[in-house]
PDB file of N, CA and C in Angstrom:
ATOM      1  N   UNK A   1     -40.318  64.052 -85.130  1.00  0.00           N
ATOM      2  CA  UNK A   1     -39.620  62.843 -84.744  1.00  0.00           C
ATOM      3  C   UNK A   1     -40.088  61.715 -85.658  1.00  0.00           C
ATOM      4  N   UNK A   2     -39.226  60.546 -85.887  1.00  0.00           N
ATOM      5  CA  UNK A   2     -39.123  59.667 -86.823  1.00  0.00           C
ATOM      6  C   UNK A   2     -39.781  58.823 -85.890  1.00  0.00           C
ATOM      7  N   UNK A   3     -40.842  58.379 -86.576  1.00  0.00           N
ATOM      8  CA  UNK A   3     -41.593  56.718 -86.052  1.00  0.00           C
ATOM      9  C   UNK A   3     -41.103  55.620 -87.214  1.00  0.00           C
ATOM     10  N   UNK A   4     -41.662  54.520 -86.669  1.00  0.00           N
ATOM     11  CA  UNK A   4     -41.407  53.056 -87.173  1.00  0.00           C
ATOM     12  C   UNK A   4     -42.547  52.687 -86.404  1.00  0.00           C
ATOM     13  N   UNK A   5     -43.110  51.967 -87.769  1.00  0.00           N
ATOM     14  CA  UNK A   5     -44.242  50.440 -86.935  1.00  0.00           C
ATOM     15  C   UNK A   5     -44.009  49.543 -86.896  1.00  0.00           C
ATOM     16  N   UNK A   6     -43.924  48.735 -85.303  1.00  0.00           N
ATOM     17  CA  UNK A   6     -43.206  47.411 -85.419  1.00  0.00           C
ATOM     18  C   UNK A   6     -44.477  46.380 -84.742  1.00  0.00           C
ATOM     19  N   UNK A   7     -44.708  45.500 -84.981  1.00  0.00           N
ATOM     20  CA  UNK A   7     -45.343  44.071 -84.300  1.00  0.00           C
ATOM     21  C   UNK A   7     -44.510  43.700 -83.214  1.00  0.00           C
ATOM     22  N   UNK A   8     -45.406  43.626 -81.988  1.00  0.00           N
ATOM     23  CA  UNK A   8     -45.466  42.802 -80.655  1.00  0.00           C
ATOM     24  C   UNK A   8     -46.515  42.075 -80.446  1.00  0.00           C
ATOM     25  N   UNK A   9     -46.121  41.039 -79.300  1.00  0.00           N
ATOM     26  CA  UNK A   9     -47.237  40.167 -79.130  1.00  0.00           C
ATOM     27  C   UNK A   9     -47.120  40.294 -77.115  1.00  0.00           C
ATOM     28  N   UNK A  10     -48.435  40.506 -76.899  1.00  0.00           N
ATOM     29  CA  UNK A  10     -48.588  41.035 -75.640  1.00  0.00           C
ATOM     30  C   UNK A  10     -49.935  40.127 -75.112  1.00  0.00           C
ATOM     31  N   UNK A  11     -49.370  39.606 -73.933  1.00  0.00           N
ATOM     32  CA  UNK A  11     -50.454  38.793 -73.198  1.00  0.00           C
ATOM     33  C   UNK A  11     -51.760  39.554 -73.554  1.00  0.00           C
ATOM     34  N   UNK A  12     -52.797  39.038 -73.415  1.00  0.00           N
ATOM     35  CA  UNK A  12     -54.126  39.233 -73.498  1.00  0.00           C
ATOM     36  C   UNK A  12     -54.828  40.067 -72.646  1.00  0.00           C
ATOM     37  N   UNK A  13     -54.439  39.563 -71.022  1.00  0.00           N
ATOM     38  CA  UNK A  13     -55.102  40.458 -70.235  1.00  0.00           C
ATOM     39  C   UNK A  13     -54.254  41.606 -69.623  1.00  0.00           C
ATOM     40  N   UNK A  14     -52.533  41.674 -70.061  1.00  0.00           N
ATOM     41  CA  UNK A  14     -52.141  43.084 -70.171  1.00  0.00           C
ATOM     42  C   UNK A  14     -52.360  44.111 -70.753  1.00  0.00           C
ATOM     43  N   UNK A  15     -52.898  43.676 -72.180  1.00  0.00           N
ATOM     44  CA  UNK A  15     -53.212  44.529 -73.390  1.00  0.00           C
ATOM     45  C   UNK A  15     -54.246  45.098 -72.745  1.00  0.00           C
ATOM     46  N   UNK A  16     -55.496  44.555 -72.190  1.00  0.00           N
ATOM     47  CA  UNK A  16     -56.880  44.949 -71.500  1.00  0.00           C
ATOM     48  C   UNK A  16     -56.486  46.013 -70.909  1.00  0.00           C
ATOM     49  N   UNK A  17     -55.418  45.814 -69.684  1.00  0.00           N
ATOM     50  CA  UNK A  17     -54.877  47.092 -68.787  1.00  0.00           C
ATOM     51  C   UNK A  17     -54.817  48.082 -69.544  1.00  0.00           C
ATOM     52  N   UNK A  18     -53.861  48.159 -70.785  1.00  0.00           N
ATOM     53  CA  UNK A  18     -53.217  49.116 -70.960  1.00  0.00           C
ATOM     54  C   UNK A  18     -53.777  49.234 -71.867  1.00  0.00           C
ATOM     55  N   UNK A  19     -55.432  49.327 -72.932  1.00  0.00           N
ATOM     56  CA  UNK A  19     -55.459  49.272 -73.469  1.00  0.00           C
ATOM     57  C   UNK A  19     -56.910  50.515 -72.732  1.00  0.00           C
ATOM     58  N   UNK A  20     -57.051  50.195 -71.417  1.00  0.00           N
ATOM     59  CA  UNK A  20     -57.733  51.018 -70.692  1.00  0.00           C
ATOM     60  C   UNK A  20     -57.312  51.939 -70.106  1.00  0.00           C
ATOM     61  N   UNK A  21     -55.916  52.143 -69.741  1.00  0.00           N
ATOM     62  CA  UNK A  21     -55.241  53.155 -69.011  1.00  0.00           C
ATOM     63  C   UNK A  21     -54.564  53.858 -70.369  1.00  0.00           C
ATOM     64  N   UNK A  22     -54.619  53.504 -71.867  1.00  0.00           N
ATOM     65  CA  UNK A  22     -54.332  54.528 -72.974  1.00  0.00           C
ATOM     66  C   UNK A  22     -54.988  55.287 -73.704  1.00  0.00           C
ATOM     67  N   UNK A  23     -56.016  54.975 -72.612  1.00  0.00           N
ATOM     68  CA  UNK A  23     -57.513  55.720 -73.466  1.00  0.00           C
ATOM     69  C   UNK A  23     -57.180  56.403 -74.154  1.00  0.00           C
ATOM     70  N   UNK A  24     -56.781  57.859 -73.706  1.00  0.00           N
ATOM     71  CA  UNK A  24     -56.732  59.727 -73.778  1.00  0.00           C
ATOM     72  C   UNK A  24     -55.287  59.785 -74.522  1.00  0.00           C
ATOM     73  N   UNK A  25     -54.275  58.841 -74.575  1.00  0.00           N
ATOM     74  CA  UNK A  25     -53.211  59.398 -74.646  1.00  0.00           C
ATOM     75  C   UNK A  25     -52.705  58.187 -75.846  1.00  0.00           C
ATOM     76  N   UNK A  26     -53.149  57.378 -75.745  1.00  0.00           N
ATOM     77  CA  UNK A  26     -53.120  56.534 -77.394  1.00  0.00           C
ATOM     78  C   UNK A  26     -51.982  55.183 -77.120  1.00  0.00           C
ATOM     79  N   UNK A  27     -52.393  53.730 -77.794  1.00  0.00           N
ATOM     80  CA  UNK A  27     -51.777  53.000 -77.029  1.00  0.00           C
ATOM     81  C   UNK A  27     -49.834  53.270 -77.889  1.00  0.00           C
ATOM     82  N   UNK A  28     -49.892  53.655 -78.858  1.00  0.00           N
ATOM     83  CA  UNK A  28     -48.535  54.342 -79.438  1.00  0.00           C
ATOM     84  C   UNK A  28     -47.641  54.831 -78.174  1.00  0.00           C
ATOM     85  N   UNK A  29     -48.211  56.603 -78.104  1.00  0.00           N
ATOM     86  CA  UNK A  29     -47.591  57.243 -76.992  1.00  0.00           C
ATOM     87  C   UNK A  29     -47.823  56.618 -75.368  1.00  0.00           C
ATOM     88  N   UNK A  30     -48.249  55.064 -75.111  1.00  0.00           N
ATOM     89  CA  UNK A  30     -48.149  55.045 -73.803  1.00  0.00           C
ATOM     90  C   UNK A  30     -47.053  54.254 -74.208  1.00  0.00           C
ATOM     91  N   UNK A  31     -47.103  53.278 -75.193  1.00  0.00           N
ATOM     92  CA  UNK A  31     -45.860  52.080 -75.150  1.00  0.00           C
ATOM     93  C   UNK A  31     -44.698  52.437 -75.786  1.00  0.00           C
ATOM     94  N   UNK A  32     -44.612  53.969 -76.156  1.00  0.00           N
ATOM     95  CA  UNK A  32     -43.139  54.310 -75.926  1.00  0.00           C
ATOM     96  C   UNK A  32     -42.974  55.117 -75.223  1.00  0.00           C
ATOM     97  N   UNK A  33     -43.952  55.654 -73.584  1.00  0.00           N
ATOM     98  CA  UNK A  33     -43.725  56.126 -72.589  1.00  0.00           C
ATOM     99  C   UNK A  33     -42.959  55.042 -71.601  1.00  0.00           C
ATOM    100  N   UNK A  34     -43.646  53.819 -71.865  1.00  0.00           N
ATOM    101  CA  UNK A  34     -43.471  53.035 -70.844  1.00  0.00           C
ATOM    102  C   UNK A  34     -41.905  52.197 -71.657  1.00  0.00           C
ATOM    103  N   UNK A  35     -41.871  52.188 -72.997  1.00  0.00           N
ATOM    104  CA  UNK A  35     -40.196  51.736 -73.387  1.00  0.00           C
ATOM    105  C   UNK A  35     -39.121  52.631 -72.937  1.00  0.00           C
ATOM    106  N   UNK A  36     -39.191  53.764 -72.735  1.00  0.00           N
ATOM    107  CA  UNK A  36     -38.604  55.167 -72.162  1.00  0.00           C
ATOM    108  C   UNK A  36     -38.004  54.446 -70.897  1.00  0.00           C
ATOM    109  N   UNK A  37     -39.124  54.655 -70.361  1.00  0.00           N
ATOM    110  CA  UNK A  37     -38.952  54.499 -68.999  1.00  0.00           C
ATOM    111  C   UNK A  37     -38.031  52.945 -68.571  1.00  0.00           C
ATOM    112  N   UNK A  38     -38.461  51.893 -69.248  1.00  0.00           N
ATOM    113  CA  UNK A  38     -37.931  50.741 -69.079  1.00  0.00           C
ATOM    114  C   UNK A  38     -36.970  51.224 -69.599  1.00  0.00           C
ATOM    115  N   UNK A  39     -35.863  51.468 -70.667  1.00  0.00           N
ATOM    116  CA  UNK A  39     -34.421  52.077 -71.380  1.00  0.00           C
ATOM    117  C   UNK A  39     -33.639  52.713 -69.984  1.00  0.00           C
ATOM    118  N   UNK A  40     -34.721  53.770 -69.502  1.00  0.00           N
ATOM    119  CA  UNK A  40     -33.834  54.753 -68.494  1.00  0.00           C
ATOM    120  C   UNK A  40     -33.369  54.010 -67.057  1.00  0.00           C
ATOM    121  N   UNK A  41     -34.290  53.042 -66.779  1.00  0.00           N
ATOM    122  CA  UNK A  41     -34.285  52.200 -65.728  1.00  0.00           C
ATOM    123  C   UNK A  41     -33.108  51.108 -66.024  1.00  0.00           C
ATOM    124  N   UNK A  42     -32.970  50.949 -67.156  1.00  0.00           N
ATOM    125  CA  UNK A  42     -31.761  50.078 -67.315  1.00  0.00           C
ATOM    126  C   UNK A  42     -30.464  50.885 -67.620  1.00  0.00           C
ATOM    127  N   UNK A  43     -30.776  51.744 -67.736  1.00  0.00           N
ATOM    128  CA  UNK A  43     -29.066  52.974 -68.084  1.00  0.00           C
ATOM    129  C   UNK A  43     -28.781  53.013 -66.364  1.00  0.00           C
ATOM    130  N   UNK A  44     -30.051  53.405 -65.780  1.00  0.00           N
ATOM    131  CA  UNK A  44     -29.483  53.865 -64.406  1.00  0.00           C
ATOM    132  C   UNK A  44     -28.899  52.759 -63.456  1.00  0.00           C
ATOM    133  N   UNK A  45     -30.157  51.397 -63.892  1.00  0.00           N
ATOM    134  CA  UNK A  45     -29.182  50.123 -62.983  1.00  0.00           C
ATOM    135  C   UNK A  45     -27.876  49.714 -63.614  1.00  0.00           C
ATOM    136  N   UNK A  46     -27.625  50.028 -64.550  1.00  0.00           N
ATOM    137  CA  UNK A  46     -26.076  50.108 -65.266  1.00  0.00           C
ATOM    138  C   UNK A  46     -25.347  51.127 -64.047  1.00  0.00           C
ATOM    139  N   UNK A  47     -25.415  52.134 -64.319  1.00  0.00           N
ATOM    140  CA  UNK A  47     -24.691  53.066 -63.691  1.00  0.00           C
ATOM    141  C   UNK A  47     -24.654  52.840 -61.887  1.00  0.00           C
ATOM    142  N   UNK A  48     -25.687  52.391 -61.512  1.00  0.00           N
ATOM    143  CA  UNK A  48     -25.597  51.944 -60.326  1.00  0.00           C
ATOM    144  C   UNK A  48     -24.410  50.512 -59.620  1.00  0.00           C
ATOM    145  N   UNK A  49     -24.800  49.603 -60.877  1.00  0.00           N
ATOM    146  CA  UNK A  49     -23.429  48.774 -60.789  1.00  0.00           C
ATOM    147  C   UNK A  49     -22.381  48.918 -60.933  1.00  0.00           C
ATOM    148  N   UNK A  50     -22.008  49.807 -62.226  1.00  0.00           N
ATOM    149  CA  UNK A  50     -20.423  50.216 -61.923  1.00  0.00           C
ATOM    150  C   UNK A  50     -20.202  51.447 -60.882  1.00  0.00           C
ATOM    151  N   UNK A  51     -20.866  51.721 -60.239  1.00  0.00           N
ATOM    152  CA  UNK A  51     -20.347  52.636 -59.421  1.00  0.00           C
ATOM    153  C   UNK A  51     -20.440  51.871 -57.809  1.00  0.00           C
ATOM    154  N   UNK A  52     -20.938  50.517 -58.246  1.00  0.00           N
ATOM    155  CA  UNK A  52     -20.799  49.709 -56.659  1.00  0.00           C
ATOM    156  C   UNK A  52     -19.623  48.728 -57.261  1.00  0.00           C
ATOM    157  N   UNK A  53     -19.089  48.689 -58.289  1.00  0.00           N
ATOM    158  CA  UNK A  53     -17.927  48.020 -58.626  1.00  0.00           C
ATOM    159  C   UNK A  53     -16.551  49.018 -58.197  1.00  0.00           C
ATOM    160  N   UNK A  54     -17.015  49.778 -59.197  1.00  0.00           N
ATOM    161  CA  UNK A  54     -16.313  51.261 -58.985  1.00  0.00           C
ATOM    162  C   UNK A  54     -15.455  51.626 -57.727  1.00  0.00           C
ATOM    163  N   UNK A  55     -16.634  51.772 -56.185  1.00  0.00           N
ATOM    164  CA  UNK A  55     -16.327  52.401 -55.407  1.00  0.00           C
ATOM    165  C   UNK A  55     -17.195  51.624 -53.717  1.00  0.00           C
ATOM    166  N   UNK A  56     -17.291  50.451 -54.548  1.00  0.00           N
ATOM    167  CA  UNK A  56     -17.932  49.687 -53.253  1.00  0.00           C
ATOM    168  C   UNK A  56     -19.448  49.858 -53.298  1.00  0.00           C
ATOM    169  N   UNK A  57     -20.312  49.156 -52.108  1.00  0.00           N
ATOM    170  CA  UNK A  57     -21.709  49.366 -51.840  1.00  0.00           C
ATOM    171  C   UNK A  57     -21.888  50.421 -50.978  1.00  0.00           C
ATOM    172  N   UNK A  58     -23.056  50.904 -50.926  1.00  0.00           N
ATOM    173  CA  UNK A  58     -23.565  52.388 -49.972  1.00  0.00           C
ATOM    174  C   UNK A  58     -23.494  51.464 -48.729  1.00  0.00           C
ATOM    175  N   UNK A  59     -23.194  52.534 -47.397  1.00  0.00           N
ATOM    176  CA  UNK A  59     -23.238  52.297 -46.412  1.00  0.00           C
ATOM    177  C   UNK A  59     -25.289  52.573 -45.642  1.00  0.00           C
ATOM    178  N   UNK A  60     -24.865  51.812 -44.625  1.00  0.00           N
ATOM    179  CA  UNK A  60     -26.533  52.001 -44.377  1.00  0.00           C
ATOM    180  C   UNK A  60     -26.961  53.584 -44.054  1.00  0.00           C
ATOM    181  N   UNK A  61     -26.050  54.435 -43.760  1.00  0.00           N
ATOM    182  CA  UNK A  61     -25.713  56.100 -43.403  1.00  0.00           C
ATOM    183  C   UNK A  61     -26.470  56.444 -45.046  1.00  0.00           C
ATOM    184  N   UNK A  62     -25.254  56.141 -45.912  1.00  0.00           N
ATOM    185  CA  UNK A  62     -25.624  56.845 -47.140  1.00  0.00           C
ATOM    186  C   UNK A  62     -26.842  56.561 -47.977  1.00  0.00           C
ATOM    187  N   UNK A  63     -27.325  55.429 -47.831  1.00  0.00           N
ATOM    188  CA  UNK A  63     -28.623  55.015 -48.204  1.00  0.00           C
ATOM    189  C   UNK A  63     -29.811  55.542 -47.422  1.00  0.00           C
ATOM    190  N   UNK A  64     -29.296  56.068 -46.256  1.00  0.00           N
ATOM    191  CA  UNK A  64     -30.574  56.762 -45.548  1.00  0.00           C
ATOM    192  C   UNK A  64     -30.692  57.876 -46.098  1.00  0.00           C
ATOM    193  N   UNK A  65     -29.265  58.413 -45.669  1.00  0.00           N
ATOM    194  CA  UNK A  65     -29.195  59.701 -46.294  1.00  0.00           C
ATOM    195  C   UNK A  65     -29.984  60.101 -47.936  1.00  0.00           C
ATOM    196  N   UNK A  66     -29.568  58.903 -48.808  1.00  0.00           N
ATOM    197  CA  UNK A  66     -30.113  59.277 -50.714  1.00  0.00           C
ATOM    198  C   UNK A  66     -31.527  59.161 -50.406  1.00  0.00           C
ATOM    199  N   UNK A  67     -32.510  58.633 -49.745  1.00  0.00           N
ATOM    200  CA  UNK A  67     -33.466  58.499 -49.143  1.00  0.00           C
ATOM    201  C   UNK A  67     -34.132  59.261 -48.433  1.00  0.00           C
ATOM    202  N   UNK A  68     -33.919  60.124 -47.738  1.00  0.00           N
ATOM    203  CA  UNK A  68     -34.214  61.137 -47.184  1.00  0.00           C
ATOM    204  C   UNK A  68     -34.369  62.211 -48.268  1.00  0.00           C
ATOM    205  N   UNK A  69     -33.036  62.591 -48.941  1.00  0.00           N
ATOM    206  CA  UNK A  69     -32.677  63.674 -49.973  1.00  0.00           C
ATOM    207  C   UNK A  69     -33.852  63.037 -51.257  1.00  0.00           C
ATOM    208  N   UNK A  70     -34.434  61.995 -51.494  1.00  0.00           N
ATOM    209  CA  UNK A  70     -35.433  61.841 -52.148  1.00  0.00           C
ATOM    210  C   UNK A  70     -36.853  62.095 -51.872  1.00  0.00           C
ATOM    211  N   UNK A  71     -37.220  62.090 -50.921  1.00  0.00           N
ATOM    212  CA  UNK A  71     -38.335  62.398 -49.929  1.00  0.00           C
ATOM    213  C   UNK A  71     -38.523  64.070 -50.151  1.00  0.00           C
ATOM    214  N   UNK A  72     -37.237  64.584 -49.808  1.00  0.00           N
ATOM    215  CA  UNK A  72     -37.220  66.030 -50.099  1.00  0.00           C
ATOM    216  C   UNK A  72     -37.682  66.464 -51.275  1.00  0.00           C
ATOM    217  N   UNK A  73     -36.838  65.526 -52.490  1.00  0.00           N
ATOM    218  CA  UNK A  73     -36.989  65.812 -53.880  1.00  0.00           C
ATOM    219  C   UNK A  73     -39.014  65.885 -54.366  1.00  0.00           C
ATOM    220  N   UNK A  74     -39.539  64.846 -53.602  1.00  0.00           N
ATOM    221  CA  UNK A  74     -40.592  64.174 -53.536  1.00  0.00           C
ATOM    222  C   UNK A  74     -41.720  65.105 -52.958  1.00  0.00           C
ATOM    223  N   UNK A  75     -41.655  65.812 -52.027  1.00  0.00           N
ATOM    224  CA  UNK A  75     -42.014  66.993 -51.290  1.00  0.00           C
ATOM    225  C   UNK A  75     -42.096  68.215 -52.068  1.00  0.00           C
ATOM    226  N   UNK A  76     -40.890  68.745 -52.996  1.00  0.00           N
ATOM    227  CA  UNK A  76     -40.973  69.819 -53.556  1.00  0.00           C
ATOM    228  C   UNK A  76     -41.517  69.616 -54.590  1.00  0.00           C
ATOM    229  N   UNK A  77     -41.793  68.786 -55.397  1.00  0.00           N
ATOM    230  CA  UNK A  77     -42.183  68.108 -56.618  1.00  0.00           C
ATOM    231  C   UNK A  77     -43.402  68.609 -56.490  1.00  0.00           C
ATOM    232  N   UNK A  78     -44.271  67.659 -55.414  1.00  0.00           N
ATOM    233  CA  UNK A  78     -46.001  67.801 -54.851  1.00  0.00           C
ATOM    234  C   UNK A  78     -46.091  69.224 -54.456  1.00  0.00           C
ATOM    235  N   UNK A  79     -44.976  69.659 -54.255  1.00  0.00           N
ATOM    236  CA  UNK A  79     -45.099  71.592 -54.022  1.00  0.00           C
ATOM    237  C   UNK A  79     -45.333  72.128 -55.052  1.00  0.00           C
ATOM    238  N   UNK A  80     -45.035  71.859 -55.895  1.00  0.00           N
ATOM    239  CA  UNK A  80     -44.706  73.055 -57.064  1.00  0.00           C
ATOM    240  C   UNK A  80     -45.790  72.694 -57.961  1.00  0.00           C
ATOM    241  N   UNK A  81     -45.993  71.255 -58.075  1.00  0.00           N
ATOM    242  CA  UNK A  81     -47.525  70.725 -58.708  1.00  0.00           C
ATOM    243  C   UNK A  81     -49.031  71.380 -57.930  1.00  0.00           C
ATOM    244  N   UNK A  82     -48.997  71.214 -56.489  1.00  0.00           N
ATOM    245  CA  UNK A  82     -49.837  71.963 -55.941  1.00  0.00           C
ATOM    246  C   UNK A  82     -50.054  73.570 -56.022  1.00  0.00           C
ATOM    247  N   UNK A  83     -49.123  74.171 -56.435  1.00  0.00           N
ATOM    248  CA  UNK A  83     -48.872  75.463 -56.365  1.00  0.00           C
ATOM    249  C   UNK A  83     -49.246  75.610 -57.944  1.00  0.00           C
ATOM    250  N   UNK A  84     -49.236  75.168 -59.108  1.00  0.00           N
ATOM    251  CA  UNK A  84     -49.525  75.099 -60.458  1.00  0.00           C
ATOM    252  C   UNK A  84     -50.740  74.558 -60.425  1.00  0.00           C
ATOM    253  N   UNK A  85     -51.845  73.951 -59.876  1.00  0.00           N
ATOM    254  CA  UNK A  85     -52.466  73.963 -60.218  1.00  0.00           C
ATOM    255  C   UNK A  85     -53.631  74.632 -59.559  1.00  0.00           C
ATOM    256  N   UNK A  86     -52.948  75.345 -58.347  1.00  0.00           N
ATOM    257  CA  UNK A  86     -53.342  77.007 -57.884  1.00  0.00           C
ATOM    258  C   UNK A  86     -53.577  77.626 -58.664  1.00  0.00           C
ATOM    259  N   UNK A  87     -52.327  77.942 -59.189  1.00  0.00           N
ATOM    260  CA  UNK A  87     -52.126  78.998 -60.124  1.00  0.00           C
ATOM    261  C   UNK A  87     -53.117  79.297 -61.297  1.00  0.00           C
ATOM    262  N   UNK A  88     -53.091  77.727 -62.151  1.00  0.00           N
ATOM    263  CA  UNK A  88     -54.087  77.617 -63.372  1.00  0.00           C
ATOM    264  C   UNK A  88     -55.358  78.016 -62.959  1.00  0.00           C
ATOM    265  N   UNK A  89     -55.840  77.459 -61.577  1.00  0.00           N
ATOM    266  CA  UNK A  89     -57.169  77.657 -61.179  1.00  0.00           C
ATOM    267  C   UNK A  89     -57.455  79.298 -60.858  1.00  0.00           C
ATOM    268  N   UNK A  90     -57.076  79.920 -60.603  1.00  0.00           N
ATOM    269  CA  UNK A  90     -56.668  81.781 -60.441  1.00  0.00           C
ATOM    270  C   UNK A  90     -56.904  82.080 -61.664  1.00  0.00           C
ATOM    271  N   UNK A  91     -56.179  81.427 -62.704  1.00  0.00           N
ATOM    272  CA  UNK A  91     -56.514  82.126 -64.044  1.00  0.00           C
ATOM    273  C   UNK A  91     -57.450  81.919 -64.973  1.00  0.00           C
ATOM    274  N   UNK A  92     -57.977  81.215 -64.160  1.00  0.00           N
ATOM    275  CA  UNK A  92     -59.441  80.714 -65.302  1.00  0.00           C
ATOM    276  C   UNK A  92     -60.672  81.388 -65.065  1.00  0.00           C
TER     277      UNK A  92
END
């Protein structure tokens, strides 16, 4: 993959944060983990607005409901992570 080095200017005592939480993983690959993530968060609140333009706002039903069905999502997630790191531990 193609990099570019670009200049930012970042408060002082954010840099500290993240300059401690990039220990292991390098402040490069955290601040285009965390541009990722900010990009995807704005595609999805895009998509969230035209689809309340689209087709109206969620009802308080269906918002429980995407909520619930996330919880689930949230549940199997911590399953399958718990169960992997079973697993790794078995094989060592």
């Amino acid at each position: 993959m193609a990099t570019k080095k670009v200049t930012v200017t970042i408060p002082e005592d954010l840099l500290a944060e993240i300059r401690a939480e990039a220990a292991e993983r390098g402040m490069s690959a955290y601040v285009a983990e965390a541009l990722r993530f900010k990009r995807d968060r704005d595609r999805l609140r895009e998509l969230s607005d035209w689809l309340q333009e689209e087709y109206g706002p969620l009802t308080e039903e269906e918002r429980t409901a995407a909520f619930e069905k996330l919880e689930d999502l949230d549940a199997e997630h911590e399953r399958r992570r718990a169960a992997g790191k079973h697993n790794a531990g078995e094989a060592a």
